[in-house]
PDB file of N, CA and C in Angstrom:
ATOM      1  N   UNK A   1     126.031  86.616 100.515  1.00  0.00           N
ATOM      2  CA  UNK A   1     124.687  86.280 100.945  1.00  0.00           C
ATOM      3  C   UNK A   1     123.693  86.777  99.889  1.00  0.00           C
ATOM      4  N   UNK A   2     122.507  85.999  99.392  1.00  0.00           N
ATOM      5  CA  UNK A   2     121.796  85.868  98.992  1.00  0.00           C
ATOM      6  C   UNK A   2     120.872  87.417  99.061  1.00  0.00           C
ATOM      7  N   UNK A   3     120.102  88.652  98.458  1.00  0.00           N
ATOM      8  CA  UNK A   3     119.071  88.788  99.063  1.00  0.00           C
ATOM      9  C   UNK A   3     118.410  89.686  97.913  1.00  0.00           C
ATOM     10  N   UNK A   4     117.418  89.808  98.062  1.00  0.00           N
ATOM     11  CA  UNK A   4     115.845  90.625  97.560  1.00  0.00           C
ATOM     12  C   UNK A   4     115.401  91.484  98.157  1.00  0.00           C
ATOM     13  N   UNK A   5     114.885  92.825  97.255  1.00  0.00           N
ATOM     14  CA  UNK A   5     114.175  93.644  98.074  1.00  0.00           C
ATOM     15  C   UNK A   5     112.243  93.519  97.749  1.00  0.00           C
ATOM     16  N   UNK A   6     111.572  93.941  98.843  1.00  0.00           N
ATOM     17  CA  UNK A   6     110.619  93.446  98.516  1.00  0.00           C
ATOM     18  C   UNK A   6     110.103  95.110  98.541  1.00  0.00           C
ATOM     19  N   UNK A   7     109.109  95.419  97.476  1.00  0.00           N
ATOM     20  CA  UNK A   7     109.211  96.761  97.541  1.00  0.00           C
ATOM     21  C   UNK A   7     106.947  97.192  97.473  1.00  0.00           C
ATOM     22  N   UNK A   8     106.771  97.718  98.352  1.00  0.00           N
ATOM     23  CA  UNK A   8     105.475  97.282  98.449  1.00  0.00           C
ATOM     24  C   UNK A   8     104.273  98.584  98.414  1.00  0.00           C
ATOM     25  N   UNK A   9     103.190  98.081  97.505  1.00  0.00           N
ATOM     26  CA  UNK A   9     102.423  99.497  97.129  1.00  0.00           C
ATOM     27  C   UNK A   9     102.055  99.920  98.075  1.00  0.00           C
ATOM     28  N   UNK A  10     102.808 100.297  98.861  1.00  0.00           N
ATOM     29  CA  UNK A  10     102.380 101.620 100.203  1.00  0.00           C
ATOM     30  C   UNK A  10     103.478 102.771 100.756  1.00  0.00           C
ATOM     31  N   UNK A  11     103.314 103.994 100.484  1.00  0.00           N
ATOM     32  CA  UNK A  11     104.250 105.019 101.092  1.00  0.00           C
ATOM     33  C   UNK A  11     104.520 104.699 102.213  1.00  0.00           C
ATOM     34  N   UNK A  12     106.341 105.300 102.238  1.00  0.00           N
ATOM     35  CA  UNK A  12     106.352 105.713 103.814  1.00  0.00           C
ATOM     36  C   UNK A  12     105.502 105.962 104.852  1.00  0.00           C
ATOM     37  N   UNK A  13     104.448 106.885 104.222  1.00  0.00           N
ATOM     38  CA  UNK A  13     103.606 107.265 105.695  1.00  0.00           C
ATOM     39  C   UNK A  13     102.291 106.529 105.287  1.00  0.00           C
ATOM     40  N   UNK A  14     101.977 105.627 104.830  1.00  0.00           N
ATOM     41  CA  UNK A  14     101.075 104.689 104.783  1.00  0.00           C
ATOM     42  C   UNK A  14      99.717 104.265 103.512  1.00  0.00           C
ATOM     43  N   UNK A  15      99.864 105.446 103.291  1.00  0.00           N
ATOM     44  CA  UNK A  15      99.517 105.063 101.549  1.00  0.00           C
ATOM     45  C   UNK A  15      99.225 104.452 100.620  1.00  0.00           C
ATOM     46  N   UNK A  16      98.344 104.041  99.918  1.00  0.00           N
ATOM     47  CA  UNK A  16      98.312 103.259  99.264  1.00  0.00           C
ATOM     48  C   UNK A  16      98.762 103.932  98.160  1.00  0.00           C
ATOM     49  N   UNK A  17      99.831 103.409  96.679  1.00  0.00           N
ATOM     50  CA  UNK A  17     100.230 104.462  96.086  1.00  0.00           C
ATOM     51  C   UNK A  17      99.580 103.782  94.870  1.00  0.00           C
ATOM     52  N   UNK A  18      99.289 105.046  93.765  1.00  0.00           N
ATOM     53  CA  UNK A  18      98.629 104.645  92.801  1.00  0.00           C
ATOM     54  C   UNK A  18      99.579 104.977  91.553  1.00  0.00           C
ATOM     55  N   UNK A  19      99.306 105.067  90.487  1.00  0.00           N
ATOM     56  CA  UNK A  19      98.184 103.680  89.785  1.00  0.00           C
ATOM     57  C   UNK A  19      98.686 102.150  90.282  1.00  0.00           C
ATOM     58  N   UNK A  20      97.228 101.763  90.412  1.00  0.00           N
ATOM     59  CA  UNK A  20      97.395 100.164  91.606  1.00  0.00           C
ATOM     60  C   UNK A  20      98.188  99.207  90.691  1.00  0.00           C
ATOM     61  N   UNK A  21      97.944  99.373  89.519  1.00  0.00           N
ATOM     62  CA  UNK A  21      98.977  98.437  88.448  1.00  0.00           C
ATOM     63  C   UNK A  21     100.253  98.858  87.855  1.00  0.00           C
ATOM     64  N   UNK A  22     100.994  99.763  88.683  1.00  0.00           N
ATOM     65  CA  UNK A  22     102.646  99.838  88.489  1.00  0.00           C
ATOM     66  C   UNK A  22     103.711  98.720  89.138  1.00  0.00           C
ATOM     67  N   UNK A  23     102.818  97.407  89.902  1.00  0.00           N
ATOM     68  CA  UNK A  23     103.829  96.950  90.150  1.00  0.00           C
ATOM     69  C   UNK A  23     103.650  95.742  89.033  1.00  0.00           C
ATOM     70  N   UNK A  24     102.711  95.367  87.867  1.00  0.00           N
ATOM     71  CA  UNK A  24     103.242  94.932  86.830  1.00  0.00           C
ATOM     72  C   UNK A  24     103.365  95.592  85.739  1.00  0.00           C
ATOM     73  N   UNK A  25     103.345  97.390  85.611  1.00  0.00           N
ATOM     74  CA  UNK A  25     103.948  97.774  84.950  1.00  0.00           C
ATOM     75  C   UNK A  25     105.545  97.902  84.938  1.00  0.00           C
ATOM     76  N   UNK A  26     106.095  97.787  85.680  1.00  0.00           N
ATOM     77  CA  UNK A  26     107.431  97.585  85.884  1.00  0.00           C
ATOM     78  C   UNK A  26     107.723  96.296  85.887  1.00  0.00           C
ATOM     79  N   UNK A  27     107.221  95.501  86.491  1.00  0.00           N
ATOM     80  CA  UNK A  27     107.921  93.852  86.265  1.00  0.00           C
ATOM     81  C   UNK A  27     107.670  93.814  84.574  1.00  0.00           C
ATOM     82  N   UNK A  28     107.185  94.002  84.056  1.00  0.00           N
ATOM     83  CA  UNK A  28     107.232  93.717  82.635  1.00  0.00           C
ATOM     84  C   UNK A  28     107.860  94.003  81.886  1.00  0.00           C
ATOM     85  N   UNK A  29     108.652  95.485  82.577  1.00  0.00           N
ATOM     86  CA  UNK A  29     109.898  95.893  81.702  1.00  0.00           C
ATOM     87  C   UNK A  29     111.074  94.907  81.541  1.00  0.00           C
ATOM     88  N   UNK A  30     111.424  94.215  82.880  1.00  0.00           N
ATOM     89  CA  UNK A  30     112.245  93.108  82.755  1.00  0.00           C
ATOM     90  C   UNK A  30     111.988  91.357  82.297  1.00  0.00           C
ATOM     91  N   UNK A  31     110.679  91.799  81.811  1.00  0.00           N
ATOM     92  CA  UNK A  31     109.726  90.767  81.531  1.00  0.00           C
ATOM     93  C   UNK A  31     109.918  89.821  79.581  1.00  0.00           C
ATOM     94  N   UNK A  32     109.675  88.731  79.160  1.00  0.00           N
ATOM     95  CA  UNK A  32     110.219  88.392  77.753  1.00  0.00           C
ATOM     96  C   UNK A  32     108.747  87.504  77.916  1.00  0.00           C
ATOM     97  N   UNK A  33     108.021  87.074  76.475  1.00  0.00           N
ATOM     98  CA  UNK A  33     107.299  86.107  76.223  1.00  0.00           C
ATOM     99  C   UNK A  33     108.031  84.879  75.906  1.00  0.00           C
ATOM    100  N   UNK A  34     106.938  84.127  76.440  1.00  0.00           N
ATOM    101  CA  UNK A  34     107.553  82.799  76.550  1.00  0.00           C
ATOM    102  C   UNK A  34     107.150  81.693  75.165  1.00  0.00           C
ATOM    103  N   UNK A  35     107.370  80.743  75.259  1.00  0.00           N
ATOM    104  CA  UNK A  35     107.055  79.741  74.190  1.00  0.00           C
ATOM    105  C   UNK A  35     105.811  79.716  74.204  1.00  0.00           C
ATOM    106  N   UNK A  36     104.881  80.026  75.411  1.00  0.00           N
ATOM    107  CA  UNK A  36     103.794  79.864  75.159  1.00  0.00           C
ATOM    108  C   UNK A  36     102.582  81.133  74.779  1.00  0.00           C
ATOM    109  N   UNK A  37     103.357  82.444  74.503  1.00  0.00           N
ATOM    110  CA  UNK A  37     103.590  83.419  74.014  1.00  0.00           C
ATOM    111  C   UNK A  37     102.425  84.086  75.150  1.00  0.00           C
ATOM    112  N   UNK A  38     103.060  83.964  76.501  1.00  0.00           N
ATOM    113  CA  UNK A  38     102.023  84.683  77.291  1.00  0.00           C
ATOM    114  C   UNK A  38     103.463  85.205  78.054  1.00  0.00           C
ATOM    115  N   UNK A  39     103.224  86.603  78.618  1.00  0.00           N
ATOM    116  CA  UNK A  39     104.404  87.584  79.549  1.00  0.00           C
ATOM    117  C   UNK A  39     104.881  86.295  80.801  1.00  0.00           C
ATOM    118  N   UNK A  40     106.149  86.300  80.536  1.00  0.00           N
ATOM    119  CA  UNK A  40     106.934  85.599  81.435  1.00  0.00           C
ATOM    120  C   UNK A  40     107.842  86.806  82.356  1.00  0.00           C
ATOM    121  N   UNK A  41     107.602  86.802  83.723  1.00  0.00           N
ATOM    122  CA  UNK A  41     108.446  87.458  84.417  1.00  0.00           C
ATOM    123  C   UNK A  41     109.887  87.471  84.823  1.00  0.00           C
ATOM    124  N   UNK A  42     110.451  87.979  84.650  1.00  0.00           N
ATOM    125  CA  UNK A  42     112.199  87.975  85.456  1.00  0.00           C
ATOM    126  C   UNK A  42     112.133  86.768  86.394  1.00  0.00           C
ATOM    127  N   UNK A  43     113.167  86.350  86.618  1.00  0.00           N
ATOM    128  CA  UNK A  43     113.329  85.822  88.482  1.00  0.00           C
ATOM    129  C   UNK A  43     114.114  86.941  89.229  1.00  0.00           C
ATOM    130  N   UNK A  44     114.252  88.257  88.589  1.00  0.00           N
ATOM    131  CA  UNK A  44     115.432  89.397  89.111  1.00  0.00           C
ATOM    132  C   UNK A  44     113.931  90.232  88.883  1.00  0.00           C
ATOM    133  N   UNK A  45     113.266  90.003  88.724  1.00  0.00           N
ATOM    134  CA  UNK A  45     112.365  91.847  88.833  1.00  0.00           C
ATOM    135  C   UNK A  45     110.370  91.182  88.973  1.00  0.00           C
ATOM    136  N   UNK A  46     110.273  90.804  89.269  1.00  0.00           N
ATOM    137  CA  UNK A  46     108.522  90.077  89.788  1.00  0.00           C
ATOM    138  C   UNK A  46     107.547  90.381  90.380  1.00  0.00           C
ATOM    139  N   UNK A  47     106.528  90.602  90.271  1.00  0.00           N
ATOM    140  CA  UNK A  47     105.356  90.626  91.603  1.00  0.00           C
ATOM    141  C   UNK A  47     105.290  89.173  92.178  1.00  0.00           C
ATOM    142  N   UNK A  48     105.193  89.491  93.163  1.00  0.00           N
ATOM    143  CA  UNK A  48     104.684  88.405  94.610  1.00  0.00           C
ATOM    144  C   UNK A  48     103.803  89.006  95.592  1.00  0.00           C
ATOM    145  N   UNK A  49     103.405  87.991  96.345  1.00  0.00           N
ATOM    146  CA  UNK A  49     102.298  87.844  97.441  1.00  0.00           C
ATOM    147  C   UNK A  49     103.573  88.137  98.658  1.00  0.00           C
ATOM    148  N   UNK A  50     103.155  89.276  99.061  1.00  0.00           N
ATOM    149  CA  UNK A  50     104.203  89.494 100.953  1.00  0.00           C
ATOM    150  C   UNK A  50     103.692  90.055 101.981  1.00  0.00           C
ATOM    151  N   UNK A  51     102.822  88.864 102.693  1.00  0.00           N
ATOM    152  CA  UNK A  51     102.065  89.316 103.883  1.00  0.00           C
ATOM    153  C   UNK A  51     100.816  89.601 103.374  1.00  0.00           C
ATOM    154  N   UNK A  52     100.046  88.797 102.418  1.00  0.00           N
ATOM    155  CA  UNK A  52      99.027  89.133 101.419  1.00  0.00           C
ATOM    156  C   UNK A  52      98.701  90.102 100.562  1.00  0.00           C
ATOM    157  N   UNK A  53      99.434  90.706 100.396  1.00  0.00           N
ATOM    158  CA  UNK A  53      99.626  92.001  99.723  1.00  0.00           C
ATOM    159  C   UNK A  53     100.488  91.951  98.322  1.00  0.00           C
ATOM    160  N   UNK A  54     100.342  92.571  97.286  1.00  0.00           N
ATOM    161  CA  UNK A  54     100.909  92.277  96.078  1.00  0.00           C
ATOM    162  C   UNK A  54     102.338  93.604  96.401  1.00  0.00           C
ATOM    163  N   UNK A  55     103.542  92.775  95.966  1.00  0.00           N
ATOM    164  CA  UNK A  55     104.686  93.512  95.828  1.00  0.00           C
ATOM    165  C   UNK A  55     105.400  93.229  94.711  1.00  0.00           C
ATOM    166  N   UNK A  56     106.708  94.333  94.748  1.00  0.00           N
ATOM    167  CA  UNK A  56     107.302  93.936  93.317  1.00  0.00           C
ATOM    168  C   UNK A  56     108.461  93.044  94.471  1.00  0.00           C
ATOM    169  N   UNK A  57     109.567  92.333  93.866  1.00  0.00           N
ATOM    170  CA  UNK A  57     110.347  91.598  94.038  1.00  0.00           C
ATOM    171  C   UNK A  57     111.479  91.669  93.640  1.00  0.00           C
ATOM    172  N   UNK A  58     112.610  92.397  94.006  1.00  0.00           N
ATOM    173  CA  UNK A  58     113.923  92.271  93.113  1.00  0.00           C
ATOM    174  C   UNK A  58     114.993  91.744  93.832  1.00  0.00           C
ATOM    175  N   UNK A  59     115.613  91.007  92.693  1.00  0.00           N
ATOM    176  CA  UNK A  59     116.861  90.527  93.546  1.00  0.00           C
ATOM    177  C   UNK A  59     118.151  91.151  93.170  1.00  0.00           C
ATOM    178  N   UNK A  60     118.992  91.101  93.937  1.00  0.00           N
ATOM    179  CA  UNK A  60     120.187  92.254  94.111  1.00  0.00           C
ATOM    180  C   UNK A  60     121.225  91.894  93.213  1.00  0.00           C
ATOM    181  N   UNK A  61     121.173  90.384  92.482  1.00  0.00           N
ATOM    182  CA  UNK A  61     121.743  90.750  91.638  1.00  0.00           C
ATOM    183  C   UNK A  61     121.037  91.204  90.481  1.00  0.00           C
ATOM    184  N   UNK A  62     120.307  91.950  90.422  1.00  0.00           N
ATOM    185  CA  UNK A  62     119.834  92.667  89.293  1.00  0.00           C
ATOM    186  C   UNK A  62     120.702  93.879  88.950  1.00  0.00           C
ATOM    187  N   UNK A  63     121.185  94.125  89.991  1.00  0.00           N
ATOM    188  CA  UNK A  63     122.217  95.321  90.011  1.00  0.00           C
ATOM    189  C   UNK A  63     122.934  95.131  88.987  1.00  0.00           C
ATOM    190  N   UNK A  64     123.857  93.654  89.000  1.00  0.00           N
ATOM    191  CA  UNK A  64     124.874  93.624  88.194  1.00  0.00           C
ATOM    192  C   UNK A  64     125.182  93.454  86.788  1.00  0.00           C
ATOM    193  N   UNK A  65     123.663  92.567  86.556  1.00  0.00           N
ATOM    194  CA  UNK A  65     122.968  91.902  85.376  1.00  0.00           C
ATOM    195  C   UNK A  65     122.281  93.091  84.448  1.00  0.00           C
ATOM    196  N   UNK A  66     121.419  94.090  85.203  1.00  0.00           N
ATOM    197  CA  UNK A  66     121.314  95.080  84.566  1.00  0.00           C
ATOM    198  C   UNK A  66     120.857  95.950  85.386  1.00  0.00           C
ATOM    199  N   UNK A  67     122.418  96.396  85.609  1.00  0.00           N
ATOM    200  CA  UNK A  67     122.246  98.124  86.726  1.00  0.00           C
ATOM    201  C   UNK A  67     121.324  99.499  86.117  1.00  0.00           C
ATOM    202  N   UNK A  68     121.193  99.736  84.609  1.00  0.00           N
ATOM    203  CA  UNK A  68     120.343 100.563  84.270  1.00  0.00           C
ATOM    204  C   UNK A  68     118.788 100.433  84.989  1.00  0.00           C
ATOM    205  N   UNK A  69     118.032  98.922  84.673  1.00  0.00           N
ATOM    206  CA  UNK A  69     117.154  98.644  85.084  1.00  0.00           C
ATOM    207  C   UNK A  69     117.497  98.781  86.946  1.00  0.00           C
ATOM    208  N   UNK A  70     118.184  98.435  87.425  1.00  0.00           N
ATOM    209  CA  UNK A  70     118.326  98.251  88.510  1.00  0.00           C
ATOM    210  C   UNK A  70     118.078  99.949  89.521  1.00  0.00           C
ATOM    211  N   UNK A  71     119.020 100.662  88.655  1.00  0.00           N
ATOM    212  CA  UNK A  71     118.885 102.012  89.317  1.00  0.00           C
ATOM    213  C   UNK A  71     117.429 102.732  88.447  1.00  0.00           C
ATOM    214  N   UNK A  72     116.808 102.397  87.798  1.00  0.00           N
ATOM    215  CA  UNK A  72     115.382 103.092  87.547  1.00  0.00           C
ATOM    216  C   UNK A  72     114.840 102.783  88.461  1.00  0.00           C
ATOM    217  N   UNK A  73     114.531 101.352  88.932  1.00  0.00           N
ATOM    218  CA  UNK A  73     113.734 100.668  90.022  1.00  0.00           C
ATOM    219  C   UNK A  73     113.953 101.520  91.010  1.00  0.00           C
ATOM    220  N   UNK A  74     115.342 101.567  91.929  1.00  0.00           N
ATOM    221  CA  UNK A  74     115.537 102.239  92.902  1.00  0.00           C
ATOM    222  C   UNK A  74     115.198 103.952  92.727  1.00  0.00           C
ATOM    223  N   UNK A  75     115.383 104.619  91.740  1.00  0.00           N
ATOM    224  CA  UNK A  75     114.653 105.672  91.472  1.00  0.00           C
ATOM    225  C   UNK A  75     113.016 105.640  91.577  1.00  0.00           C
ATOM    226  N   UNK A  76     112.549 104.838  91.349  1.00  0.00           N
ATOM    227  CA  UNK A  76     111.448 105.174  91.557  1.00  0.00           C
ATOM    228  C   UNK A  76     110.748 105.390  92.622  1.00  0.00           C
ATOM    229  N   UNK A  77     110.769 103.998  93.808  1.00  0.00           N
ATOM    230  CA  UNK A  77     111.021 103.761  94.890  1.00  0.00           C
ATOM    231  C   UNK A  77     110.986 105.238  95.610  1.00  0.00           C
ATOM    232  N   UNK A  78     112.247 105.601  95.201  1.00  0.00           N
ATOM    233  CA  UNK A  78     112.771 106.552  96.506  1.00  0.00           C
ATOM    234  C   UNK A  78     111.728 107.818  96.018  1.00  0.00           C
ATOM    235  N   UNK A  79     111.858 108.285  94.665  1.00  0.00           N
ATOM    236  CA  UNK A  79     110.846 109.813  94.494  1.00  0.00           C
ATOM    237  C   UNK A  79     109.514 109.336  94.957  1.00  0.00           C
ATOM    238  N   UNK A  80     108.562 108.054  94.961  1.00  0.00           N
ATOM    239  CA  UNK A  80     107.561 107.881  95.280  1.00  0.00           C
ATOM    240  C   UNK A  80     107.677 107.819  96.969  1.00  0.00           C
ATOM    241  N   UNK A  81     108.817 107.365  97.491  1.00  0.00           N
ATOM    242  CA  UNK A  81     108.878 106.868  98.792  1.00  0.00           C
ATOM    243  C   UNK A  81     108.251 105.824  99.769  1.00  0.00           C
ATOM    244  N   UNK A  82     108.281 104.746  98.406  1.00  0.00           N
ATOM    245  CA  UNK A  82     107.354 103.261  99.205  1.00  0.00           C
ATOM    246  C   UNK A  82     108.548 102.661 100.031  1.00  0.00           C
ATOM    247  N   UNK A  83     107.759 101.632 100.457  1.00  0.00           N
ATOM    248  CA  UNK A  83     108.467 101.079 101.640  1.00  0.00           C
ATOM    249  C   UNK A  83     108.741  99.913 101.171  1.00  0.00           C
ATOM    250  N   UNK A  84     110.209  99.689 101.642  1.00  0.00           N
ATOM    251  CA  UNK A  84     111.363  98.742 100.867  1.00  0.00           C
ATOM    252  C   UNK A  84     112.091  97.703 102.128  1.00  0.00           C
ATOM    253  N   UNK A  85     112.185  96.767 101.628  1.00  0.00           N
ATOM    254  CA  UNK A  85     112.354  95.577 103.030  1.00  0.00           C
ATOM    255  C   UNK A  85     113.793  95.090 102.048  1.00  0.00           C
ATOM    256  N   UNK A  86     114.773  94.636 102.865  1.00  0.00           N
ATOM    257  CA  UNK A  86     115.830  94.057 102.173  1.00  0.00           C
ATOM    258  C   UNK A  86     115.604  92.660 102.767  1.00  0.00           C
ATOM    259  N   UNK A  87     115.318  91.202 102.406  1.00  0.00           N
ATOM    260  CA  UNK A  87     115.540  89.930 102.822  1.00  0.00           C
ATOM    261  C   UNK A  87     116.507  89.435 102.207  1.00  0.00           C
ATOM    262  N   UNK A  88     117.366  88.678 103.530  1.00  0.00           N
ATOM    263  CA  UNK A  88     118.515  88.037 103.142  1.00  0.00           C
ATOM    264  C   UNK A  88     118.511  86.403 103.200  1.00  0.00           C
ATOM    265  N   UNK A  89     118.942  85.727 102.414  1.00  0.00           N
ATOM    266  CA  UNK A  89     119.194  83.902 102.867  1.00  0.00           C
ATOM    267  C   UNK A  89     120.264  83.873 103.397  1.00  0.00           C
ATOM    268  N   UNK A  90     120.502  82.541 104.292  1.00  0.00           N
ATOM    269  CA  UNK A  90     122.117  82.185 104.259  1.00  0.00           C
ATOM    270  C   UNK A  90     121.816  81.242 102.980  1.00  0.00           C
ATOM    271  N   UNK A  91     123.571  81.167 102.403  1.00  0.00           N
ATOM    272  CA  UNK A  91     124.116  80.929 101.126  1.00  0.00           C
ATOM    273  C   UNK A  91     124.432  79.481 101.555  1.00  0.00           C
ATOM    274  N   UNK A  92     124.348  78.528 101.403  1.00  0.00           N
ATOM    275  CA  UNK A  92     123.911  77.601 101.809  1.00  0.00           C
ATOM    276  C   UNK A  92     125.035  76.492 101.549  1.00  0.00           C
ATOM    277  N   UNK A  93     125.849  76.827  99.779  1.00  0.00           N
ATOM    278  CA  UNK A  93     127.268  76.823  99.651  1.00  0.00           C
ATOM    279  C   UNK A  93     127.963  77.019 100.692  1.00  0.00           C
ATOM    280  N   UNK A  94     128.257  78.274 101.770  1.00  0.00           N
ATOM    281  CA  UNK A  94     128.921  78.273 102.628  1.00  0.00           C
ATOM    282  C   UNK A  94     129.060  77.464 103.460  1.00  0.00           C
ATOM    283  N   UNK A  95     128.248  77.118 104.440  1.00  0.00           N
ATOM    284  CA  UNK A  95     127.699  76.701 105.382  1.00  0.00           C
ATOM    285  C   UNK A  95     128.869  75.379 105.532  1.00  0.00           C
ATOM    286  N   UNK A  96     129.272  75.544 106.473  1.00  0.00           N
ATOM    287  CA  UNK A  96     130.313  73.964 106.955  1.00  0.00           C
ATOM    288  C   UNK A  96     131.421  74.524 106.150  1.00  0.00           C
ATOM    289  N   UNK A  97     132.075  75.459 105.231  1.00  0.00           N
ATOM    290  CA  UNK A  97     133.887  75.942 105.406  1.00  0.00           C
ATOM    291  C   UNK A  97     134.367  76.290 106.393  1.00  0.00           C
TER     292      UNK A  97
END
């Protein structure tokens, strides 16, 4: 199964956590310029809109693709202690074996 964590600028206990621009300081680490030589984001490490609110976005296989990056992310996360949502798809391949 498919899934992403959505990881969002607010502590555990409700917080807004600062600096307000770490969640594209980090998407940019996994980030490359594009042909049109402006920052192109991951599809494994992103900001998005979740519940109107700006979050970072990772998908789980980032783990595998690049677990270094993968376990900084989750390090960070946890010493800051924001709040982390796991969303899953059904795999859609499956569906009817």
């Amino acid at each position: 199964m498919h899934c992403r964590y959505i990881i969002q600028g607010v502590t555990e206990e409700g917080r807004k956590f600062r600096p307000s621009d770490w969640i594209d300081r980090i998407a940019s680490m996994g980030a490359s310029y594009g042909t049109s030589h402006r920052l192109v984001f991951s599809d494994m490490l992103h900001p998005e809109l979740y519940e109107g609110e700006k979050c970072l976005m990772i998908d789980t296989a980032l783990e595998e693709q690049n677990p270094n990056m993968f376990e900084y992310v989750m390090n960070f996360v946890k010493s800051n202690k924001l709040k982390m949502t796991q969303v899953c798809e059904i795999d859609e391949e499956k569906l009817g074996s």
